[in-house]
Every structure is written in C-alpha cells, then in structure tokens.
PDB file of N, CA and C in Angstrom:
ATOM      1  N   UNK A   1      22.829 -18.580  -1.878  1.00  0.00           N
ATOM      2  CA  UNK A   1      21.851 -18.123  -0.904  1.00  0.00           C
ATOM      3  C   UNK A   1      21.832 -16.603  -0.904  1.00  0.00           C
ATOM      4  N   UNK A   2      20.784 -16.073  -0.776  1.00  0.00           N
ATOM      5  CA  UNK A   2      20.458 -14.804  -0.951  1.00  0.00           C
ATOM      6  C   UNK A   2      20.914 -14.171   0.409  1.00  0.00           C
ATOM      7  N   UNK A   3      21.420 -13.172   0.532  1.00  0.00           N
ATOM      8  CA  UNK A   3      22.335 -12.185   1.232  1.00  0.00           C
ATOM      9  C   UNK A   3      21.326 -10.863   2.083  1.00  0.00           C
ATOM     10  N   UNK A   4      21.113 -11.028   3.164  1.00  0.00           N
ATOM     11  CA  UNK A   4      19.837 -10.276   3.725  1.00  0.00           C
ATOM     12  C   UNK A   4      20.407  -8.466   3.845  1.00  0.00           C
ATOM     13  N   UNK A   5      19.730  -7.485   3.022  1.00  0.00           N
ATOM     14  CA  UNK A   5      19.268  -6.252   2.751  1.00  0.00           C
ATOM     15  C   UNK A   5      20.093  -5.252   3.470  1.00  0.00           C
ATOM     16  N   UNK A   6      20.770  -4.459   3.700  1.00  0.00           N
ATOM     17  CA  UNK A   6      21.499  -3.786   4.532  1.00  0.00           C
ATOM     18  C   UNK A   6      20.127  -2.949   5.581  1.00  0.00           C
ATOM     19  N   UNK A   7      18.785  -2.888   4.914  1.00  0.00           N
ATOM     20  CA  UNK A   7      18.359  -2.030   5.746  1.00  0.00           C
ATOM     21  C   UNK A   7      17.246  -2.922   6.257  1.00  0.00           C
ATOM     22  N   UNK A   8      17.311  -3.858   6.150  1.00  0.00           N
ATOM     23  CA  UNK A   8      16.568  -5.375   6.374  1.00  0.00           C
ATOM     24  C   UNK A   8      17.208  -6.428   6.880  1.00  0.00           C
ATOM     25  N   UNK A   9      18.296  -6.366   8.304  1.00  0.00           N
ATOM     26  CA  UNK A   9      18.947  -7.656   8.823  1.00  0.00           C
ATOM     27  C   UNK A   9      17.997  -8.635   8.896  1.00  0.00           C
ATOM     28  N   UNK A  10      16.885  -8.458   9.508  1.00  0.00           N
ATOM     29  CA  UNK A  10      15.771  -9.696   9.769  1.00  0.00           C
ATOM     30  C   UNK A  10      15.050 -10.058   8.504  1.00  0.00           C
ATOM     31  N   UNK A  11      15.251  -9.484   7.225  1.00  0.00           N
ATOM     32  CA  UNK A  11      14.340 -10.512   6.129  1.00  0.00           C
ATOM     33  C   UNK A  11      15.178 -10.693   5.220  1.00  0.00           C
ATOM     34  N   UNK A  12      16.114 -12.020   5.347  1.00  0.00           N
ATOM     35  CA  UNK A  12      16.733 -12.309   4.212  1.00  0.00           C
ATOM     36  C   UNK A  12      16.043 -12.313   2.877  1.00  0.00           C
ATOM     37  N   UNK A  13      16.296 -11.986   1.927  1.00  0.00           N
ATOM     38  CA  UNK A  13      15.616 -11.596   0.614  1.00  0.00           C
ATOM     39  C   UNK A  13      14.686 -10.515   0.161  1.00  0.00           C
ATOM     40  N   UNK A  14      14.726 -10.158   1.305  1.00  0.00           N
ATOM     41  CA  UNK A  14      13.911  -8.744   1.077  1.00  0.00           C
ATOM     42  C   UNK A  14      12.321  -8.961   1.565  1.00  0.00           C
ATOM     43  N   UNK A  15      12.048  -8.032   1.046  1.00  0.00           N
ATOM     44  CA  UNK A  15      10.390  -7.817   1.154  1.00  0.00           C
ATOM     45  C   UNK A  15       9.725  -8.373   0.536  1.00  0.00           C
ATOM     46  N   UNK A  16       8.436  -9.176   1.502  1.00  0.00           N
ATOM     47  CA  UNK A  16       7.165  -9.938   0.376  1.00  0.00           C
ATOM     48  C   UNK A  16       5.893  -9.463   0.430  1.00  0.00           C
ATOM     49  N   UNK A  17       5.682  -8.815  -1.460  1.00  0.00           N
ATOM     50  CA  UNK A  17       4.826  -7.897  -1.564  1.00  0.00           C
ATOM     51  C   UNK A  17       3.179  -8.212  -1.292  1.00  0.00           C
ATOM     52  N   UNK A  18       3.245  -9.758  -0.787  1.00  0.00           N
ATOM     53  CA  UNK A  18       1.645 -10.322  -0.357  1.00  0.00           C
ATOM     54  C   UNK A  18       1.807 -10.105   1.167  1.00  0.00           C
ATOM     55  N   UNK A  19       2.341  -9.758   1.681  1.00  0.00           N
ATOM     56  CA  UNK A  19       2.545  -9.450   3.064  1.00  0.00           C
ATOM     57  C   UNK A  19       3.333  -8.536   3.719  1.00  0.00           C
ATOM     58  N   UNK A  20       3.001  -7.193   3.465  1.00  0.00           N
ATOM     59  CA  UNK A  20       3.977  -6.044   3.968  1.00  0.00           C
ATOM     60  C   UNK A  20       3.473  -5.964   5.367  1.00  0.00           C
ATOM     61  N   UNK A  21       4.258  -4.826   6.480  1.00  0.00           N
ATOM     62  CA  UNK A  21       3.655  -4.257   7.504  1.00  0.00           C
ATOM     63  C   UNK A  21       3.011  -3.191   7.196  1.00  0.00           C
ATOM     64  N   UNK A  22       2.319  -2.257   7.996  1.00  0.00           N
ATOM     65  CA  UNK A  22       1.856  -0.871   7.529  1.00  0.00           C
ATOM     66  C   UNK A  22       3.136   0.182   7.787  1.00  0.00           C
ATOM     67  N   UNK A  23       3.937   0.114   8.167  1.00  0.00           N
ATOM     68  CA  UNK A  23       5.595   0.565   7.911  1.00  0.00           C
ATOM     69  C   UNK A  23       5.873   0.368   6.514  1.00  0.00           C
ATOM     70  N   UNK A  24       5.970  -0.906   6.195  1.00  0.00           N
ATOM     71  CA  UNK A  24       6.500  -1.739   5.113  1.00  0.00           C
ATOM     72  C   UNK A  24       6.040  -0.719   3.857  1.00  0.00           C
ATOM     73  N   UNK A  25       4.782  -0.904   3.833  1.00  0.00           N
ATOM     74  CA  UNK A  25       3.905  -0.487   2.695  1.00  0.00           C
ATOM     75  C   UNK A  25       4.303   0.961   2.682  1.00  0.00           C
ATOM     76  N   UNK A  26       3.739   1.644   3.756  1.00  0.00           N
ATOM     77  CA  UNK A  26       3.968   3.172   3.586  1.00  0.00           C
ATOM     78  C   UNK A  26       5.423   3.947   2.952  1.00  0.00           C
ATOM     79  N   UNK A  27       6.773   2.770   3.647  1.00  0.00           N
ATOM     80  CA  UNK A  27       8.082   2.946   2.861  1.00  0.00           C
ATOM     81  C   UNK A  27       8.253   2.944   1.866  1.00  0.00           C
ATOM     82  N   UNK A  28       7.355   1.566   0.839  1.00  0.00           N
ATOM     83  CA  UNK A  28       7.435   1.187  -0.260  1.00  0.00           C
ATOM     84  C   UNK A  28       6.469   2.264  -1.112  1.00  0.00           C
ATOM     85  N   UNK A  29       5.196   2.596  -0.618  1.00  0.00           N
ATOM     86  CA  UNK A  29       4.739   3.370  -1.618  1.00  0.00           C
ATOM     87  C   UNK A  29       5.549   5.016  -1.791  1.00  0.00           C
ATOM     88  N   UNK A  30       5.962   5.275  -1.000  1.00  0.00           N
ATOM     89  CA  UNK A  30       6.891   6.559  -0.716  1.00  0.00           C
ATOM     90  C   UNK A  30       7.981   6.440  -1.328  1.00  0.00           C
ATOM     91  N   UNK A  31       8.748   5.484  -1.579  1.00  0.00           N
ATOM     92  CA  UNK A  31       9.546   5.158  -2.325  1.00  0.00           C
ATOM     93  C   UNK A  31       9.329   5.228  -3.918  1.00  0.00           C
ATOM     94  N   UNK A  32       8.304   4.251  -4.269  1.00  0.00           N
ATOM     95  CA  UNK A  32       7.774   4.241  -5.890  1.00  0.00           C
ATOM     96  C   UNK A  32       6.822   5.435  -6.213  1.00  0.00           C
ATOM     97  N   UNK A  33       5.879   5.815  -5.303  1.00  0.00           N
ATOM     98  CA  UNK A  33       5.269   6.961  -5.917  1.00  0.00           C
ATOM     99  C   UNK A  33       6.113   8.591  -5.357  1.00  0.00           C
ATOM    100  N   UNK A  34       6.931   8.573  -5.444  1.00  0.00           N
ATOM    101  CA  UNK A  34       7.810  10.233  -5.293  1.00  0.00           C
ATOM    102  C   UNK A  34       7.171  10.869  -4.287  1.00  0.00           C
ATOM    103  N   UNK A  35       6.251  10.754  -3.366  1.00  0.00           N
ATOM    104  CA  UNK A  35       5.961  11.438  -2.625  1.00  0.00           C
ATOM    105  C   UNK A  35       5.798  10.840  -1.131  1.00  0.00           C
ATOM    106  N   UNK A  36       5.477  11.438  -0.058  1.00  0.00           N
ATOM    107  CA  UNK A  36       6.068  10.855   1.627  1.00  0.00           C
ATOM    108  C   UNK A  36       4.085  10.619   1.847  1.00  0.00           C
ATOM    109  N   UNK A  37       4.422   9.143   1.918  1.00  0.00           N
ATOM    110  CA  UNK A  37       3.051   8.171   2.333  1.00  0.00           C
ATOM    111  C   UNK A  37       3.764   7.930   4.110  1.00  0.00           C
ATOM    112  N   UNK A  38       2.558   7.895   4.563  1.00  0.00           N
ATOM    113  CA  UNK A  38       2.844   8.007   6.098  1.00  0.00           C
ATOM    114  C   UNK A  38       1.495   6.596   6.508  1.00  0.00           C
ATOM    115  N   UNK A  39       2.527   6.389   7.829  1.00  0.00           N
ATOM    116  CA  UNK A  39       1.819   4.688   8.599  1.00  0.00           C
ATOM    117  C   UNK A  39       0.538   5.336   8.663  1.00  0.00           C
ATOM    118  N   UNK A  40       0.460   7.030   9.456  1.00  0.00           N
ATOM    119  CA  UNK A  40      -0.859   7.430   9.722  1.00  0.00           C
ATOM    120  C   UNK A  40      -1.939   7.210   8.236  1.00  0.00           C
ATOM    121  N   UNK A  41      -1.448   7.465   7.323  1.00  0.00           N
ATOM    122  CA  UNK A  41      -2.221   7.451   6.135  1.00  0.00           C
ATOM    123  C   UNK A  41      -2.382   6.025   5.719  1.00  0.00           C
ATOM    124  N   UNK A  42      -1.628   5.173   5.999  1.00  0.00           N
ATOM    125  CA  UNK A  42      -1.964   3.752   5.792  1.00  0.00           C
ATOM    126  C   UNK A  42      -3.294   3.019   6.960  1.00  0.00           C
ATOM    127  N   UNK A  43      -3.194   3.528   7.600  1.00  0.00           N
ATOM    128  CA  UNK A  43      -3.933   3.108   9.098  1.00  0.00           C
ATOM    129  C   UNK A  43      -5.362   3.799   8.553  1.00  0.00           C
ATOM    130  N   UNK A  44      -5.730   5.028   8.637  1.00  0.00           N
ATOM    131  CA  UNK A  44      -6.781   5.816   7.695  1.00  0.00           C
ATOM    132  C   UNK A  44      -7.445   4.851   6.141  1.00  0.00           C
ATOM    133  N   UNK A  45      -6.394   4.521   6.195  1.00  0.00           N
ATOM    134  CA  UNK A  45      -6.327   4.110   4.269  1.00  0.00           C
ATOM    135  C   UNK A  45      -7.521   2.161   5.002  1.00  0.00           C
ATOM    136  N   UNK A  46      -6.866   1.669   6.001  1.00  0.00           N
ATOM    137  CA  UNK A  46      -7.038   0.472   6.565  1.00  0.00           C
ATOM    138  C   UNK A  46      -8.600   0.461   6.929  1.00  0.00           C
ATOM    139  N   UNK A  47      -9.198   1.656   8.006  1.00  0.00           N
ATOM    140  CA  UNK A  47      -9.999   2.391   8.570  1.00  0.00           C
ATOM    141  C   UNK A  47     -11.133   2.506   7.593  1.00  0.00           C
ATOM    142  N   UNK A  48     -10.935   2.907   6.691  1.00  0.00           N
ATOM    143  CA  UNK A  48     -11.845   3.241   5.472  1.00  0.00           C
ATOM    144  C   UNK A  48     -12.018   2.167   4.841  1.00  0.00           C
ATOM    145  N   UNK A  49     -11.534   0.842   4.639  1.00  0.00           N
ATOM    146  CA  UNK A  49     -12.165  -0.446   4.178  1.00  0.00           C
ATOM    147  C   UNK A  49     -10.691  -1.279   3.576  1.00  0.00           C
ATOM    148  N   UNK A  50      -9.602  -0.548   2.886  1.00  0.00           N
ATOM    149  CA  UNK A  50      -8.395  -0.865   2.788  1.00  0.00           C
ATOM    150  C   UNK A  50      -8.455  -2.818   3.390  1.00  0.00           C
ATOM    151  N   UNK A  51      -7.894  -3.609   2.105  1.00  0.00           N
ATOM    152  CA  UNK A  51      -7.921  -4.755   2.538  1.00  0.00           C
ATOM    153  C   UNK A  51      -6.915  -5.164   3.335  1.00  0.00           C
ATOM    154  N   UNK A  52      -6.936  -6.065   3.807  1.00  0.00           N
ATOM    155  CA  UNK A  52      -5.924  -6.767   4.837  1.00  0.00           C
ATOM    156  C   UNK A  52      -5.821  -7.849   4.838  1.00  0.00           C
ATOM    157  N   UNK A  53      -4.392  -8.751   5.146  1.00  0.00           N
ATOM    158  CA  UNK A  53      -4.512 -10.266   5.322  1.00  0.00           C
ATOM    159  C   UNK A  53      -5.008 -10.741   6.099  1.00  0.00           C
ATOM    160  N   UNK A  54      -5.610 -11.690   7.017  1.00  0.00           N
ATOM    161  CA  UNK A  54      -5.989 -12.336   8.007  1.00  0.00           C
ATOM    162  C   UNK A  54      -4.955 -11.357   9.060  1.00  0.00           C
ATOM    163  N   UNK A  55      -3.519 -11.931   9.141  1.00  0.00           N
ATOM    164  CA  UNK A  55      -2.702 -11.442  10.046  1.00  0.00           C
ATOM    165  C   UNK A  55      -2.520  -9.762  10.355  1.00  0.00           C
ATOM    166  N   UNK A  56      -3.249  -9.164   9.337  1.00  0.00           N
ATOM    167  CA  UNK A  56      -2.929  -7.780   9.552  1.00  0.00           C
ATOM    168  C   UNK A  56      -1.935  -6.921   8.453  1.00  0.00           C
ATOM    169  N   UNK A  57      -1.272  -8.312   7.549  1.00  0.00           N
ATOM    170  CA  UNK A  57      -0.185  -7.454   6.682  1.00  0.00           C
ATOM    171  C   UNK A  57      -1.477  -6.992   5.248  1.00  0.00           C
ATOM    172  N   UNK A  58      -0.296  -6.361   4.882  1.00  0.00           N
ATOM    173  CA  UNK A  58      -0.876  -5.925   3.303  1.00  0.00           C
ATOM    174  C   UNK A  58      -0.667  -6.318   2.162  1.00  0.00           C
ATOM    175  N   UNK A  59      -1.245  -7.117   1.442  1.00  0.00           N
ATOM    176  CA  UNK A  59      -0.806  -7.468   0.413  1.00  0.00           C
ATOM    177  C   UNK A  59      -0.897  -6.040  -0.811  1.00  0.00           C
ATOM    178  N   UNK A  60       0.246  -6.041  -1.320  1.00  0.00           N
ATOM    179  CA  UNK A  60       0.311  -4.510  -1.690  1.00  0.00           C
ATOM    180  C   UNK A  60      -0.395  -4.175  -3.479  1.00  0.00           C
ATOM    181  N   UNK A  61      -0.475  -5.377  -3.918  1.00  0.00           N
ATOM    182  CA  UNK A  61      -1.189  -5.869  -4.988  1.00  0.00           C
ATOM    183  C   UNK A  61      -3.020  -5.091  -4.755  1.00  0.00           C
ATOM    184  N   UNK A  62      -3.037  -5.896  -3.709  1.00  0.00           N
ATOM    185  CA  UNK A  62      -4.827  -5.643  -3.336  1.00  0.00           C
ATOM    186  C   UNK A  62      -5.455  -4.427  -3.081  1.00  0.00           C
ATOM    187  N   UNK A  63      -4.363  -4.074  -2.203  1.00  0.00           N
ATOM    188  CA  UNK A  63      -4.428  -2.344  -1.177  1.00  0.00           C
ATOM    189  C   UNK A  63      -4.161  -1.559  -3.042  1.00  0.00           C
ATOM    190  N   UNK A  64      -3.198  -1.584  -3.809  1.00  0.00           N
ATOM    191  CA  UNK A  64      -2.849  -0.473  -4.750  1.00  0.00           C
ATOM    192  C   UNK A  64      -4.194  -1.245  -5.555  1.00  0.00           C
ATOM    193  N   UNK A  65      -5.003  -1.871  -6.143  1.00  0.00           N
ATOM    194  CA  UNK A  65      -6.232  -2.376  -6.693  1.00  0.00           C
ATOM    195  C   UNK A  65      -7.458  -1.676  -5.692  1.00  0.00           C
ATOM    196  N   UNK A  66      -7.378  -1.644  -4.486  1.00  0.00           N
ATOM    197  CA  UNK A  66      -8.175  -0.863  -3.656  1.00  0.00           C
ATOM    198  C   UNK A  66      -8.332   0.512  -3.840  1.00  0.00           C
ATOM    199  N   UNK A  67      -7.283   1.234  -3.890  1.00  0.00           N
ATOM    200  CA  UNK A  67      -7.210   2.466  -3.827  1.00  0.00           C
ATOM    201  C   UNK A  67      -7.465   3.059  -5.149  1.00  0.00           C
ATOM    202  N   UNK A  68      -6.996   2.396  -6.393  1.00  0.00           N
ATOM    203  CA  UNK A  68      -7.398   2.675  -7.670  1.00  0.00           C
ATOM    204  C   UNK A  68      -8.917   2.626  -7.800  1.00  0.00           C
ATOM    205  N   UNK A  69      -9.950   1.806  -7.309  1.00  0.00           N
ATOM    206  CA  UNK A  69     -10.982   1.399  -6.979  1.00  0.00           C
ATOM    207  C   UNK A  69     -11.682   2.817  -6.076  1.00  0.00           C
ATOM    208  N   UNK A  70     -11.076   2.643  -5.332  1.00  0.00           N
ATOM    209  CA  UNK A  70     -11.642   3.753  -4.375  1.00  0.00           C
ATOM    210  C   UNK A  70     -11.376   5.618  -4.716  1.00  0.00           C
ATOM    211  N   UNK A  71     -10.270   5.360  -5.144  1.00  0.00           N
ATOM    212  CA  UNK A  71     -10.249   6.969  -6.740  1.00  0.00           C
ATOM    213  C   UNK A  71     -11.297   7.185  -7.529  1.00  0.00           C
ATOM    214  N   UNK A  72     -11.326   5.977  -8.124  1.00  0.00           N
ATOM    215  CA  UNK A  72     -12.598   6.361  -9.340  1.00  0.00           C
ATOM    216  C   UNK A  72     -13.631   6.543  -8.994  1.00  0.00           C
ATOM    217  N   UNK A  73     -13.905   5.500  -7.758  1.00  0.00           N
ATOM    218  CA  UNK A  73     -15.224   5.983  -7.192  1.00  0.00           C
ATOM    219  C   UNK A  73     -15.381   7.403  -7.003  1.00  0.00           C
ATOM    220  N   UNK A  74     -14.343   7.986  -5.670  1.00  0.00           N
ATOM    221  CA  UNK A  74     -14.349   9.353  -5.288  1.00  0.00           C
ATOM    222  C   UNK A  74     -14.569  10.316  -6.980  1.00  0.00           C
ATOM    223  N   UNK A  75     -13.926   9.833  -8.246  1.00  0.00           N
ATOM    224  CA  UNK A  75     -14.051  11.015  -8.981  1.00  0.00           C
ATOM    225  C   UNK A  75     -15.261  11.084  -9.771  1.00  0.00           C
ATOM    226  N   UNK A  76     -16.316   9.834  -9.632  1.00  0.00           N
ATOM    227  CA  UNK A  76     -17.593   9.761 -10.215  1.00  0.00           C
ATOM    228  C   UNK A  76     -18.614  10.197  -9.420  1.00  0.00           C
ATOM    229  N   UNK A  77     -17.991   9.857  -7.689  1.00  0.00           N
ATOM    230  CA  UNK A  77     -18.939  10.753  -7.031  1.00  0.00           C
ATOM    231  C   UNK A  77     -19.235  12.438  -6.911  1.00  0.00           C
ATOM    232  N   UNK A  78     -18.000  13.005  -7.531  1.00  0.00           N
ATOM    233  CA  UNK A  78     -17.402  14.319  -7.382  1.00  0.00           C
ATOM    234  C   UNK A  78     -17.700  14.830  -9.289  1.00  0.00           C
ATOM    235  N   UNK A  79     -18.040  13.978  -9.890  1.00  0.00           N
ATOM    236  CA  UNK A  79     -18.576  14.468 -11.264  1.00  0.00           C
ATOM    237  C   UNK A  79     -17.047  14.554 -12.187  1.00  0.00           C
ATOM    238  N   UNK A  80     -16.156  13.732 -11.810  1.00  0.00           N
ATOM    239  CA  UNK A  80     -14.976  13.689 -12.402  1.00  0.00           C
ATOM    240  C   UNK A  80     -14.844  12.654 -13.353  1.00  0.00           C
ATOM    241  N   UNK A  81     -16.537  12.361 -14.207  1.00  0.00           N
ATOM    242  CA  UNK A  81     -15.943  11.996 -15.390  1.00  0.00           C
ATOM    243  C   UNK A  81     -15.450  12.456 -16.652  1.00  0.00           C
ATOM    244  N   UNK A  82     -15.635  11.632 -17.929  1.00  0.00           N
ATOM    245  CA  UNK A  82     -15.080  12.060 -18.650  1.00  0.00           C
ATOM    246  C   UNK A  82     -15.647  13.461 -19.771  1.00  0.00           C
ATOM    247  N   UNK A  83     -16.721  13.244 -18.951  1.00  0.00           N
ATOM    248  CA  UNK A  83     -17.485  14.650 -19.845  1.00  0.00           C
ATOM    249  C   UNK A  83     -17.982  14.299 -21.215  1.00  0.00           C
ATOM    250  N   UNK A  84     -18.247  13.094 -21.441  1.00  0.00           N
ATOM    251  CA  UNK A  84     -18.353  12.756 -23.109  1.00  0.00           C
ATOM    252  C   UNK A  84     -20.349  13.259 -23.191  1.00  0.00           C
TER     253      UNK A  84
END
C-alpha cells in the first residue's frame, strides 16, 4: 500500500493530475516550469476561459493544452509568426 506524501497527509498517493486544486496546479506548475505560478494567476488563467472540471478542479493535461492554445493564439494575434 502506498505510503501518503510527507507534504500531503490527506492524499495517500499523491496528486491526481485530472483533478488538481487551483493551489494544487499553481504548486505543480511552479515546480516543473522554474518559475513562481501564483493561485492569483491560476484564477485569472480560469477567468479568461481556462478549462475546468464540473467540480472546479483542473485537469492539468487540459489547462497546459489550453494555455499552449491560448499562446499561439496571443502570438498570431501580435504578428508572432514565423515570418516565412
């Protein structure tokens, strides 16, 4: 049986990436992308169309497919293609 997280007493096995909190997520992307992602910027990120589960969590799959989505847009609207 899997042994619950030292910084996670309440989720034995850790974190499930189809259902984060907006805590959850903001930890996790701050963590993998080197730089400090904040709840406020997740909430903004939510605000602006950012998908959501029924319940409110994040599936972190969808939201990082969102935001890649929502980049390219911003850099085609801003003339940030490839210049060919």
């Amino acid at each position: 049986m899997p042994t619950p997280r030292e910084d996670q007493p309440d989720r034995p096995g850790g974190l499930n990436p189809a259902a984060l909190s907006v805590t959850d997520t903001a930890r996790t992307l701050t963590r993998v992308g080197g730089r400090p992602i904040t709840e406020a910027m997740i909430e903004r990120d939510i605000e602006d169309g950012a998908p959501t589960n029924a319940d409110g969590t994040i599936n972190l799959v969808h939201f990082a497919a969102w935001l890649v989505r929502d980049m390219a847009e911003s850099a085609s609207a801003n003339g940030g293609g490839r210049g060919d």
